[in-house]
Protein backbone atom coordinates (compact mmCIF):
# COMPACT_ATOMS: atom_id res chain seq x y z
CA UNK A 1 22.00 32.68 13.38
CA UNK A 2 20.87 30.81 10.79
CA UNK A 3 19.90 27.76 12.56
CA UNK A 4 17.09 29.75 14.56
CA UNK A 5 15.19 30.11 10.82
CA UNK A 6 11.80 27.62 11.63
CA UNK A 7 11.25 24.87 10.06
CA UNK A 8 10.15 24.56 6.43
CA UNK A 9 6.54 23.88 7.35
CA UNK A 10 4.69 26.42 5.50
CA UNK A 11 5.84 29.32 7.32
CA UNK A 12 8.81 30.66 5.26
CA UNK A 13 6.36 31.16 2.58
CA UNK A 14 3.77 32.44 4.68
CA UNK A 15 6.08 34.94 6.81
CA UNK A 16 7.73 36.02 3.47
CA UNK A 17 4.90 36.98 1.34
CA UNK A 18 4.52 39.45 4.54
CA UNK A 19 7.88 40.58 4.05
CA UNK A 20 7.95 41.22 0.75
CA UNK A 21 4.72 43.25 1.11
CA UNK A 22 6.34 45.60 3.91
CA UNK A 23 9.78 46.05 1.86
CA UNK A 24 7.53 46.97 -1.33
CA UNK A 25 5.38 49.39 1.24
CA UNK A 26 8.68 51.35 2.45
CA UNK A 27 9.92 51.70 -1.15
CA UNK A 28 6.63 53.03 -2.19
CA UNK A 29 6.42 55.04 1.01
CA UNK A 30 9.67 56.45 0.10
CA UNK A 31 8.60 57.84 -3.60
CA UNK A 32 5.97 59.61 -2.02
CA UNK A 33 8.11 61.28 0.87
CA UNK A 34 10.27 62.15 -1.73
CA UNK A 35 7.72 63.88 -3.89
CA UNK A 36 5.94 65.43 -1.82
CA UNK A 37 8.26 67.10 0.60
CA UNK A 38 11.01 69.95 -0.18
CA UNK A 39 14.15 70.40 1.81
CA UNK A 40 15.63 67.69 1.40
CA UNK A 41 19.83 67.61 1.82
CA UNK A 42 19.99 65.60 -0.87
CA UNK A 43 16.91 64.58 -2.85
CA UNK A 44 19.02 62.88 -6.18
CA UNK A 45 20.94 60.52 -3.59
CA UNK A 46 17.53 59.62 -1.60
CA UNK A 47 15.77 58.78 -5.32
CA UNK A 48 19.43 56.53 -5.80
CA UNK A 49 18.97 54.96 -2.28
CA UNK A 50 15.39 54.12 -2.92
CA UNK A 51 16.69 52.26 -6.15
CA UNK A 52 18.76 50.44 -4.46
CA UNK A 53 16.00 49.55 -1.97
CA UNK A 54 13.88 48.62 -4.84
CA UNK A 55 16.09 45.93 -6.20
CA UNK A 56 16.47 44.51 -3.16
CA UNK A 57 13.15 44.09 -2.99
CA UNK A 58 12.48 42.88 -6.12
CA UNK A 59 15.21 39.81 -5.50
CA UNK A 60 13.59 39.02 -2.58
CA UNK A 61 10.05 38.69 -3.96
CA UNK A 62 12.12 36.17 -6.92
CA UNK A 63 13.63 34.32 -3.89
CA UNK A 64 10.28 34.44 -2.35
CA UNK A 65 8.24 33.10 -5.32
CA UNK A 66 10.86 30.01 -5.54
CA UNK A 67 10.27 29.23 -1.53
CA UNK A 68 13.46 30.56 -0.75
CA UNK A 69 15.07 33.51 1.22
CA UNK A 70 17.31 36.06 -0.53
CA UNK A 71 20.53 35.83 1.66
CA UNK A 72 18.53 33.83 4.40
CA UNK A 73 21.80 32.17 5.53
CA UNK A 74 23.28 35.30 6.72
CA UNK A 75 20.31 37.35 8.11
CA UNK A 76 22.40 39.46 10.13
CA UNK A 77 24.29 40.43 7.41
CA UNK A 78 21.41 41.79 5.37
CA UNK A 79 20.30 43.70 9.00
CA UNK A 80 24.30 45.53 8.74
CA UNK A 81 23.34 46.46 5.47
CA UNK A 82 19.86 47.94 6.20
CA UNK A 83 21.05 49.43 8.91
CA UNK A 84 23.73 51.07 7.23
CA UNK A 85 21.34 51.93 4.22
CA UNK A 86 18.50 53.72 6.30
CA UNK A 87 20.98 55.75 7.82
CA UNK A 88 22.24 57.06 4.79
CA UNK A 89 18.99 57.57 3.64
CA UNK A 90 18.02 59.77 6.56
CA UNK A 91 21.70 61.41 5.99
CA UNK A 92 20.82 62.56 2.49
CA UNK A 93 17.35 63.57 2.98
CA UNK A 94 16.91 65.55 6.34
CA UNK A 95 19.43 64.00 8.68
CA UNK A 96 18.04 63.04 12.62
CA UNK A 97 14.63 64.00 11.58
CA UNK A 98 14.20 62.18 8.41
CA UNK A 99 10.98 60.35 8.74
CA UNK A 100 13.30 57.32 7.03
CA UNK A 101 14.21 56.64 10.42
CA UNK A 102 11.15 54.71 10.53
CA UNK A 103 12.11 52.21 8.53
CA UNK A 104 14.22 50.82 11.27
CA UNK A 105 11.41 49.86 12.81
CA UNK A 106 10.09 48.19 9.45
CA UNK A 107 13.21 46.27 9.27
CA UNK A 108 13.50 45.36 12.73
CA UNK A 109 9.72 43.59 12.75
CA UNK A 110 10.58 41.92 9.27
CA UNK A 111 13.32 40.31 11.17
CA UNK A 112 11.52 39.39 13.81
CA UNK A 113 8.88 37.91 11.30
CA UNK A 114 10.87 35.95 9.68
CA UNK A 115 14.24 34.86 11.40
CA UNK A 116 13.07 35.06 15.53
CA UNK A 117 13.49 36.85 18.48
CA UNK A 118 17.56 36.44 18.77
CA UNK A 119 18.39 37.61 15.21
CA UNK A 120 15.85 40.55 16.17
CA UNK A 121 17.67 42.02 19.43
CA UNK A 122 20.46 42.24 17.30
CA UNK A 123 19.36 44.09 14.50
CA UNK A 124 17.51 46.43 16.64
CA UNK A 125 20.61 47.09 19.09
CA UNK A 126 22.32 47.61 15.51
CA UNK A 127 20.01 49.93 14.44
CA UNK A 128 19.50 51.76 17.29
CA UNK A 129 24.09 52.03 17.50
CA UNK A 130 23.20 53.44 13.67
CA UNK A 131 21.14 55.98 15.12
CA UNK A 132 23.54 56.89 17.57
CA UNK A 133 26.10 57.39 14.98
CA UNK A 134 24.24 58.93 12.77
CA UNK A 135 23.34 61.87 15.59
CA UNK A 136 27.10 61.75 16.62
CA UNK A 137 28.12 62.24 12.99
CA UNK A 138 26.11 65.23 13.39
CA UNK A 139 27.65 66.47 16.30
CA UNK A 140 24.37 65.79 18.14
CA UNK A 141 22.13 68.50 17.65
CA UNK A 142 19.53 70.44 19.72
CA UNK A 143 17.10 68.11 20.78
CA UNK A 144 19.29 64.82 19.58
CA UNK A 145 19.43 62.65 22.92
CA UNK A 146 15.79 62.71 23.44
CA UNK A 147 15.32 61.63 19.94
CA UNK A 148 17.96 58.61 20.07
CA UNK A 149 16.66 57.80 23.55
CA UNK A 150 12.54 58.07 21.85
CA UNK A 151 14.03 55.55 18.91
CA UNK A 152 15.55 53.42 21.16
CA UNK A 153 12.28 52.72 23.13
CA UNK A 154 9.99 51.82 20.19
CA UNK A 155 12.76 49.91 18.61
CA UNK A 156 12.88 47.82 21.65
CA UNK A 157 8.84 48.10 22.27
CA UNK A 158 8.73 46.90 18.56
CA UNK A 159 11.27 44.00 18.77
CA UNK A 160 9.68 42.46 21.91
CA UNK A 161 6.07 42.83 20.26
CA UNK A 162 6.86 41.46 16.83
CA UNK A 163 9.06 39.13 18.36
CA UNK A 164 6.09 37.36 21.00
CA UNK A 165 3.32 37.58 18.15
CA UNK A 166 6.12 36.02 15.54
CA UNK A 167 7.11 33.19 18.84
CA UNK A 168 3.38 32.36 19.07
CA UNK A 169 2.76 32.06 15.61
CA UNK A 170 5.47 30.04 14.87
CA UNK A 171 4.52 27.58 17.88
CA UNK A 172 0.82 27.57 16.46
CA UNK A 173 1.74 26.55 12.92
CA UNK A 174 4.44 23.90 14.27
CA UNK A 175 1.62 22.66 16.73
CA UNK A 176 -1.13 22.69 13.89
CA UNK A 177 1.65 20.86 11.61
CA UNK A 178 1.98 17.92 13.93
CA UNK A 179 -1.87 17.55 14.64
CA UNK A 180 -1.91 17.45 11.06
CA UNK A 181 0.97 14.84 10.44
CA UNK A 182 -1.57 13.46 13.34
CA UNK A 183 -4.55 12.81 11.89
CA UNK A 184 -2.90 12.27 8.42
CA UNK A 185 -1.26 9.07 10.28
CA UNK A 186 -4.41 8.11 11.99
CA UNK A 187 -6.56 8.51 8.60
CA UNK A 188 -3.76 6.43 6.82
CA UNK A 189 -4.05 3.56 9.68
CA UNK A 190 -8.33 3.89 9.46
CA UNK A 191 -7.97 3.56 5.92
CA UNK A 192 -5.89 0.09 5.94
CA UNK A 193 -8.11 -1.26 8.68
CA UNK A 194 -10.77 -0.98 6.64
CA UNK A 195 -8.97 -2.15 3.62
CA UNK A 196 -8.14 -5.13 6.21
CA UNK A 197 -11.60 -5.74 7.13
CA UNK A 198 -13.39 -5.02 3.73
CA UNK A 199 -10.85 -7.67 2.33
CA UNK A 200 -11.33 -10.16 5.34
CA UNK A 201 -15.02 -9.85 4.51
CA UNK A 202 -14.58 -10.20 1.17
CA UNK A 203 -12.47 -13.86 1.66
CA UNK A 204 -15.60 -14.72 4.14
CA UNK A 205 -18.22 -13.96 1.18
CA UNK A 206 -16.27 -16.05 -1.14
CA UNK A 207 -16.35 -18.62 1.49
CA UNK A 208 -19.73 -19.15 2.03
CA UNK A 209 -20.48 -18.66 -1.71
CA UNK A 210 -18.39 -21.79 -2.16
CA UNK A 211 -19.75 -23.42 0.50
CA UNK A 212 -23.65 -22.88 -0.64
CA UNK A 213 -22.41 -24.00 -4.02
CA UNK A 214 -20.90 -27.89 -2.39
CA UNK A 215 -24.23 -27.80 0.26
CA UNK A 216 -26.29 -27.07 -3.48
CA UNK A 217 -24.18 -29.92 -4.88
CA UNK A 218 -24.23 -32.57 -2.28
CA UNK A 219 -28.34 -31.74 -2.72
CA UNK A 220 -28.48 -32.33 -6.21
CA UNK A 221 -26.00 -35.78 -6.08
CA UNK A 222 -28.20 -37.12 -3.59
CA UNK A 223 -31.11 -36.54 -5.21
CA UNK A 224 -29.74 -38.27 -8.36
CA UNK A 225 -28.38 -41.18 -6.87
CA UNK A 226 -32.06 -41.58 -5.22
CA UNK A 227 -33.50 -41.44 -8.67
CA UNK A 228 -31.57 -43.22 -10.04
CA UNK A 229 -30.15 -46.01 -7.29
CA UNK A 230 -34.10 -47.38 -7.44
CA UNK A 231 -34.11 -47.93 -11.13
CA UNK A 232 -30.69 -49.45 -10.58
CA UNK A 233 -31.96 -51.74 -8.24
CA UNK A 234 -34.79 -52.84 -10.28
CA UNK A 235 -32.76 -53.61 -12.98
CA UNK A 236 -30.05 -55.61 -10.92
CA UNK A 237 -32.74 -58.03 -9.81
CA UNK A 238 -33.96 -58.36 -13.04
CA UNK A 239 -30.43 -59.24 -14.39
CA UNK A 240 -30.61 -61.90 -11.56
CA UNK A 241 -33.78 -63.39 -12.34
CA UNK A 242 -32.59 -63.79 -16.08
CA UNK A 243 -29.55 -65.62 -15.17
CA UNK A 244 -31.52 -67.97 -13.12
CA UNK A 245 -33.06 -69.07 -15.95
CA UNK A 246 -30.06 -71.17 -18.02
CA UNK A 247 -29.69 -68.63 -20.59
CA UNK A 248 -27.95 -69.84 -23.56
CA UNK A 249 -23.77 -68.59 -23.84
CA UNK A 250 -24.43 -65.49 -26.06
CA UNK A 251 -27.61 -64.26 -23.62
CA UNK A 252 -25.18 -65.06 -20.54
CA UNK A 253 -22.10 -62.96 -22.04
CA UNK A 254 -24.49 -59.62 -22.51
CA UNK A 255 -25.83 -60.22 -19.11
CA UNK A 256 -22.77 -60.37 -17.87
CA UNK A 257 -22.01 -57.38 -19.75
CA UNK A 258 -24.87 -55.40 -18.80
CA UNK A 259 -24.30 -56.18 -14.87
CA UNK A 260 -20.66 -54.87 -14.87
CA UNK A 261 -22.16 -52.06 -16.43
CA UNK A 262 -24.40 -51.69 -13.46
CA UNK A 263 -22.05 -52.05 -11.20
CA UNK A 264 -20.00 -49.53 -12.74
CA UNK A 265 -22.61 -46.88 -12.82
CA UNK A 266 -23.22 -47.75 -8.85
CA UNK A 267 -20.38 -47.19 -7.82
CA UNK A 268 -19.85 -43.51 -9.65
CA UNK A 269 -23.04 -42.85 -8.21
CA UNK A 270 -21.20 -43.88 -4.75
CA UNK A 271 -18.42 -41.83 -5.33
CA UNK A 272 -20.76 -39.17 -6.19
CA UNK A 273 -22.51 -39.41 -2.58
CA UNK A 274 -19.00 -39.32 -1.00
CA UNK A 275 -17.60 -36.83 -2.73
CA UNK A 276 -21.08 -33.99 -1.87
CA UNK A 277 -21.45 -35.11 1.43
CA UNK A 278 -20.96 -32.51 3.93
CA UNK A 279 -17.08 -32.13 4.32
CA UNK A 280 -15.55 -33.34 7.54
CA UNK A 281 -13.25 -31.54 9.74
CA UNK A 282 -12.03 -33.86 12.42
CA UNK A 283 -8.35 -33.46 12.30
CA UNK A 284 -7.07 -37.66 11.93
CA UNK A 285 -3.63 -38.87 10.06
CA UNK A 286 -4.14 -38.74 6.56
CA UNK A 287 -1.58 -40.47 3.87
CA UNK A 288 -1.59 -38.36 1.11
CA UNK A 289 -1.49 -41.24 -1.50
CA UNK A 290 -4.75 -42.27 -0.48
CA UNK A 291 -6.57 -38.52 -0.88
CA UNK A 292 -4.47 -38.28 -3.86
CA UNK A 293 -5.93 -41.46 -5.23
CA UNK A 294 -9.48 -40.67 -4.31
CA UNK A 295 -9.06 -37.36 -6.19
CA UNK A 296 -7.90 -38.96 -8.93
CA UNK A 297 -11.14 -41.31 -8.42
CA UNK A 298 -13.54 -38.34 -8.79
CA UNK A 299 -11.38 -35.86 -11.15
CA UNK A 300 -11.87 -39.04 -13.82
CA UNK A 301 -15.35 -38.11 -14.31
CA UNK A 302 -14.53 -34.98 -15.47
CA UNK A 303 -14.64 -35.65 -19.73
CA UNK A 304 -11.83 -33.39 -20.41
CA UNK A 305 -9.40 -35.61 -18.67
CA UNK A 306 -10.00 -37.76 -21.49
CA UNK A 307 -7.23 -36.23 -23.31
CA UNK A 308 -4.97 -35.84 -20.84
CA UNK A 309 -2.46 -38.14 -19.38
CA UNK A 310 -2.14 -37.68 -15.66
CA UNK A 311 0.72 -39.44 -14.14
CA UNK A 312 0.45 -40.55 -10.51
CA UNK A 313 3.93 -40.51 -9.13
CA UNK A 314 2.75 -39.95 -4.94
CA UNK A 315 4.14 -43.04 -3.09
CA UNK A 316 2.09 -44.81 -0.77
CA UNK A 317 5.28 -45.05 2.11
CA UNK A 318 5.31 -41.01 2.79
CA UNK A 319 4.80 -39.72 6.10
CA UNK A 320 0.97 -39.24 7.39
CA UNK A 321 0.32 -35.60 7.58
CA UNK A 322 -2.40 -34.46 10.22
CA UNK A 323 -5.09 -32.42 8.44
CA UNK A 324 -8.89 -32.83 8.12
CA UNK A 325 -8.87 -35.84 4.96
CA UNK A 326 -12.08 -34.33 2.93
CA UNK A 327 -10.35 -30.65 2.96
CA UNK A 328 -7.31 -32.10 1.58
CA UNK A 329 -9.15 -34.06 -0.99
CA UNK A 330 -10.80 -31.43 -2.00
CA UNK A 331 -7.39 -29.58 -2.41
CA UNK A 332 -5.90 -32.02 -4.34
CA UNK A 333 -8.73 -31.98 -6.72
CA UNK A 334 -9.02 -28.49 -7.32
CA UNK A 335 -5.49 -28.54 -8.61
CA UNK A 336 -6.23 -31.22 -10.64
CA UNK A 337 -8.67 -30.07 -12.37
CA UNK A 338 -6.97 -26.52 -12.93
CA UNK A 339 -4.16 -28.50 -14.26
CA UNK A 340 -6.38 -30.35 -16.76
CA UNK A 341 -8.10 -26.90 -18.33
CA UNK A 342 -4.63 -25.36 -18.38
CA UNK A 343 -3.68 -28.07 -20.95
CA UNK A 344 -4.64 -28.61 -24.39
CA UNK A 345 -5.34 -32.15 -25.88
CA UNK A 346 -2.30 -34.54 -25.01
CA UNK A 347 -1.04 -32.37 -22.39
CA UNK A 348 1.07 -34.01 -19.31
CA UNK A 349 0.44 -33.51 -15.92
CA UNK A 350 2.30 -35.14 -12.88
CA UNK A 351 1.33 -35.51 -9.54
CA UNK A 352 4.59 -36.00 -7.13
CA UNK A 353 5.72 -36.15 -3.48
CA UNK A 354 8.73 -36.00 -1.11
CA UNK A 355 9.89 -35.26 2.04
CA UNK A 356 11.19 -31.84 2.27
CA UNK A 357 12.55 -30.86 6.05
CA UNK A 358 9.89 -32.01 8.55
CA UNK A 359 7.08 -31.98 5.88
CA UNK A 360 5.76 -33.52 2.58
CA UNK A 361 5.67 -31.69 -0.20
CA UNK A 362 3.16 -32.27 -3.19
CA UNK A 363 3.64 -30.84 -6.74
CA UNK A 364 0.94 -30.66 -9.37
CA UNK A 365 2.66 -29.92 -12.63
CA UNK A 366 1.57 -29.15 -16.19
CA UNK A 367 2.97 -28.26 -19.35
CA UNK A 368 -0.33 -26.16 -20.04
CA UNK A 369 -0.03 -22.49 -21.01
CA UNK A 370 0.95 -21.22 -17.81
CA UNK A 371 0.03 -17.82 -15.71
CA UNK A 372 0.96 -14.46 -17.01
CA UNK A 373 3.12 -12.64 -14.86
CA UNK A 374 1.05 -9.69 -14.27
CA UNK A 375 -1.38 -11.72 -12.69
CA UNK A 376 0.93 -13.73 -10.44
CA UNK A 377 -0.03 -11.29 -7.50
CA UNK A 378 -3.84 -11.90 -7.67
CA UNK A 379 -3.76 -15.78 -8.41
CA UNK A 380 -5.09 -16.70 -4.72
CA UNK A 381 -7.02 -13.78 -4.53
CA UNK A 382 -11.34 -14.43 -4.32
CA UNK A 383 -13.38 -14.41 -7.64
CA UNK A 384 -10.27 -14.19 -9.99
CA UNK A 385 -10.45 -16.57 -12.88
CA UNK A 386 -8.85 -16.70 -16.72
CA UNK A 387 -11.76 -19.27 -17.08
CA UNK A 388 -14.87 -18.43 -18.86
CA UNK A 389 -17.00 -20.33 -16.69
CA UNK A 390 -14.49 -19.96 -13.44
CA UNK A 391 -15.88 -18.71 -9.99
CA UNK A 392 -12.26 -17.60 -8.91
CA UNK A 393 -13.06 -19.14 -5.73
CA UNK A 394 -11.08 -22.78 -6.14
CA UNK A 395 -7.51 -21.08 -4.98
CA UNK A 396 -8.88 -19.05 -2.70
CA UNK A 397 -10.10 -21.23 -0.71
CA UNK A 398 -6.93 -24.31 -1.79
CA UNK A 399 -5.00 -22.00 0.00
CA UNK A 400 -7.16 -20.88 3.13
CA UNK A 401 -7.21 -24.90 3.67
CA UNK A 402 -3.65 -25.50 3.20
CA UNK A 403 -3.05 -22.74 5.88
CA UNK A 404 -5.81 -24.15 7.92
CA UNK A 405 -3.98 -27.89 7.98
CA UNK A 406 -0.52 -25.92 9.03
CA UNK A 407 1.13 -25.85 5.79
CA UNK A 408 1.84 -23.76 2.58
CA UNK A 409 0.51 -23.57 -0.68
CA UNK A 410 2.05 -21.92 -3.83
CA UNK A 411 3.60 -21.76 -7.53
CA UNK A 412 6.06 -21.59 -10.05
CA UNK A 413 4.97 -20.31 -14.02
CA UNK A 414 5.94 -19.11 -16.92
CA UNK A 415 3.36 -18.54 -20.11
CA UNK A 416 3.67 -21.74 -22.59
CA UNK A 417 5.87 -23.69 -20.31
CA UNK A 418 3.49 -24.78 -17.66
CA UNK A 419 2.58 -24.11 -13.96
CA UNK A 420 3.74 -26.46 -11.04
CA UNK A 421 1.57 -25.90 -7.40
CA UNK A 422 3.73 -26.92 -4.22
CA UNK A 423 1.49 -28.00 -1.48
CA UNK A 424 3.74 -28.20 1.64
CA UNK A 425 2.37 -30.31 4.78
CA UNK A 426 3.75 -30.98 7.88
CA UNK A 427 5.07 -34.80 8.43
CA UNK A 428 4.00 -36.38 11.61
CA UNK A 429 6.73 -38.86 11.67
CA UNK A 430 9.63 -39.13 8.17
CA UNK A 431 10.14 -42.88 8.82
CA UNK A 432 10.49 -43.68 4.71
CA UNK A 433 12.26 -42.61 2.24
CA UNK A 434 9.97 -42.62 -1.32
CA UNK A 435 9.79 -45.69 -3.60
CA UNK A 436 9.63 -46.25 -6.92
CA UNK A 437 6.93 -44.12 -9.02
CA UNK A 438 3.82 -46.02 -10.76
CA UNK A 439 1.73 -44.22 -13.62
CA UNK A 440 -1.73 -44.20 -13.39
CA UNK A 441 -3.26 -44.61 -17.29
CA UNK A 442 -6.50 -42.50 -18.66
C-alpha cells in the first residue's frame, strides 16, 4: 500500500503537520478523560496506554520535522497496531462504552489524510472487526449490536468523507504543482528571450556605434585630404616650374627629393580616401593576398608598427574566396593591428594562408602577451577591451563579418606565448597548391 502515498510535492509535510496535531489532540484528550472521570476498569493501564500513545506521537512529529513518515512504508501495519491499541484502551477503561472508541475514528481520518482512500477502507473495516471483537470478548452485552452496528456507520461515513476531501485535495495540490512547474518553465523561456533579444540589441548598438565612428572617419579623411590635396597641388607645380628653369645639380637633387616626398604624402592621403570611404558590400571574388596586402598598406601608418616586424607569408596563387573585399579588408586589419598592441618592441607577427578542406584559412600570429583564460569566453563579445583606449567593438564586429562572408573566425592563446586568429573562408575553386613565402620588411 505504500505506493498509493502522493507524491512528494509538498503534501507529506502539509498532511503530516495535520496528523501530528490530531495524534497530540487524542493523547491530550485522553489525560483529561482520565482525570476527570471515575470508574474506570483499569485507570493505571489506561495512564500506561496513553504513554505508549504519547511516544508514538512524539516519533512521528521527529519523522515529521525531517519530511519523513514514521513507518510510512507499512501504513497498514501502524493501522493493526492502533487498532489493536484503542481497543485495549477501551478494554481497560470502561469496555464497549469507553469514549476511546472514538479514536477509531481519529485514526481512520489520519489515514485517510495521509495515505488515501484504499489504505483507509482497510483500516476502518479493521477497526470496525476490533470493535466487534472487543464486544464479543465481552460476551456482547445489553445494548452491544446497536452500538457495533452505530460504530460501523460513522466509521464508514468518516472514511468516505475524509477520504473525498483528502482525493480532492491531493488532486488540487498536484494540479497547482504542475501550473506551477508551468509558469516556472514559461518564466524561464521569457527570461532567455529577453536575454536573446537584449543581447541581439546590444550586438546592433555596437554596430552602429562602429559604424558612426568609420562614417565620422571617412568625414574627417576627406576633409583632410581636401585641405591638404590643394596645398599639395600648389606645391607640385611649383616644383615643376623650378625644374624648368636649369637648376644647377645640387638644386635638381633636393627637388627631386622634395617631389618624391610629395608624391609620397599623395598617395597616403589616397590610401586614406580609400580606406574611409563608405564600405562596399557587393559580394565579387576576392584573393586574399591582395586585401591582405592592402591592409598591410594602411596598418603601416600606424607608428607602433615601427617596432614590429610583420612577416607576410599569404601567397598570391590561393583560391578566390567570395566575400564583400572592403569587409574583409577591414578584417584583416583589425587583427593586425590587435596583433601589433599585443606585442612589445621587436615582437614577431606572421600573417599565413592555406587551403584547409574546401576553404582558405588565414592565421594572424603573435608572440605578444597573449589572452588570459578567464576572459577567453568574452573575447568576441561587444565593448570588451584589455586596451586603455579600446572600444571592444573591433572583434565583435571581425567576427559578425566573417560569419556574414560564410566562414569562421577564432583563436588559440596562452598568456606570454602569444595569440594566433584563424580566419576560415570558403574557396571558390582549390586549383593551387601554396608557393614559396616572401617577407614583407618594416
Amino acid at each position: 500500500m505504500a505506493a498509493e502515498r502522493p507524491e512528494k510535492l509538498g503534501w507529506e509535510l502539509a498532511t503530516g503537520s495535520i496528523v501530528v496535531q490530531l495524534r497530540w489532540f487524542g493523547v491530550a484528550m485522553g489525560y483529561v478523560l482520565v482525570q476527570t472521570r471515575t470508574g474506570l476498569h483499569n485507570p493505571s493501564a489506561v495512564r500506561a496506554f496513553l504513554a505508549l500513545g504519547a511516544g508514538f506521537a512524539a516519533l512521528d512529529t521527529v519523522f515529521h520535522r525531517m519530511g519523513e513518515v514514521f513507518l510510512g512504508r507499512w501504513p497498514l501495519f501502524v493501522s493493526l497496531m492502533e487498532s489493536v491499541f484503542i481497543t485495549l484502551l477501551c478494554y481497560q477503561d470502561t469496555q464497549l462504552a469507553s469514549p476511546f472508541r472514538w479514536y477509531f475514528l481519529l485514526s481512520a481520518i489520519c489515514v485517510s489524510i495521509r495515505f488515501g482512500s484504499i489504505t483507509a477502507w482497510i483500516t476502518s473495516a479493521m477497526h470496525a472487526l476490533s470493535f466487534v471483537i472487543l464486544a464479543w470478548s465481552l460476551e456482547w452485552p445489553v445494548g452491544s449490536a446497536s452500538e457495533v452496528q452505530q460504530m460501523a456507520v460513522i466509521l464508514a461515513w468518516a472514511t468516505w468523507a475524509s477520504s473525498s476531501l483528502s482525493g480532492i485535495l491531493r488532486s488540487t495540490g498536484l494540479s497547482l504543482s504542475r501550473a506551477n512547474a508551468d509558469l516556472q518553465k514559461s518564466r524561464d523561456e521569457l527570461e532567455q528571450r529577453v536575454a536573446e533579444r537584449s543581447d541581439a540589441l546590444r550586438e546592433a548598438q555596437a554596430r552602429v556605434i562602429h559604424q558612426e565612428k568609420m562614417a565620422a572617419f571617412g568625414l574627417l579623411a576627406a576633409g583632410i585630404a581636401h585641405e591638404v590635396g590643394n596645398p599639395l597641388a600648389a606645391l607640385s607645380s611649383l616644383l615643376q616650374m623650378l625644374r624648368r628653369r636649369n637648376p644647377d645639380q645640387y638644386t635638381a637633387d633636393k627637388l627631386d627629393l622634395a617631389d618624391r616626398q610629395l608624391t609620397r604624402i599623395q598617395r597616403t592621403i589616397r590610401e586614406l580616401v580609400d580606406f574611409s570611404r563608405p564600405a562596399s558590400t557587393t559580394i565579387a571574388k576576392i584573393r586574399l593576398h591582395d586585401a591582405v596586402e592592402e591592409a598591410l598598406g594602411i596598418a603601416k601608418y600606424y607608428l607602433r608598427t615601427k617596432d614590429r616586424a610583420i612577416h607576410n607569408e599569404v601567397d598570391g596563387d590561393l583560391p578566390m574566396v567570395r566575400g564583400a573585399r572592403d569587409h574583409i579588408v577591414q578584417v584583416v586589419l583589425n587583427l593586425l593591428l590587435n596583433a601589433v598592441d599585443a606585442t612589445g618592441k621587436g615582437g614577431e607577427i606572421r600573417l599565413g594562408a592555406s587551403i584547409e578542406g574546401d576553404g582558405v584559412v588565414l592565421r594572424i600570429q603573435d608572440d605578444g602577451r597573449g589572452i588570459e583564460a578567464s576572459d577567453h569566453h568574452r573575447v568576441f563579445t561587444p565593448y570588451f577591451t584589455t586596451k586603455p583606449q579600446g572600444t571592444g567593438l573591433g572583434l565583435f564586429v571581425s567576427r559578425r563579418i566573417v560569419e556574414e562572408q560564410g566562414g569562421e573566425l577564432t583563436f588559440v592563446s596562452a598568456p606570454g606565448v602569444g595569440t594566433t586568429f584563424t580566419v576560415r573562408l570558403p574557396a571558390l575553386v582549390i586549383t593551387a597548391e601554396p608557393a614559396a613565402a616572401s617577407e614583407v620588411g618594416r
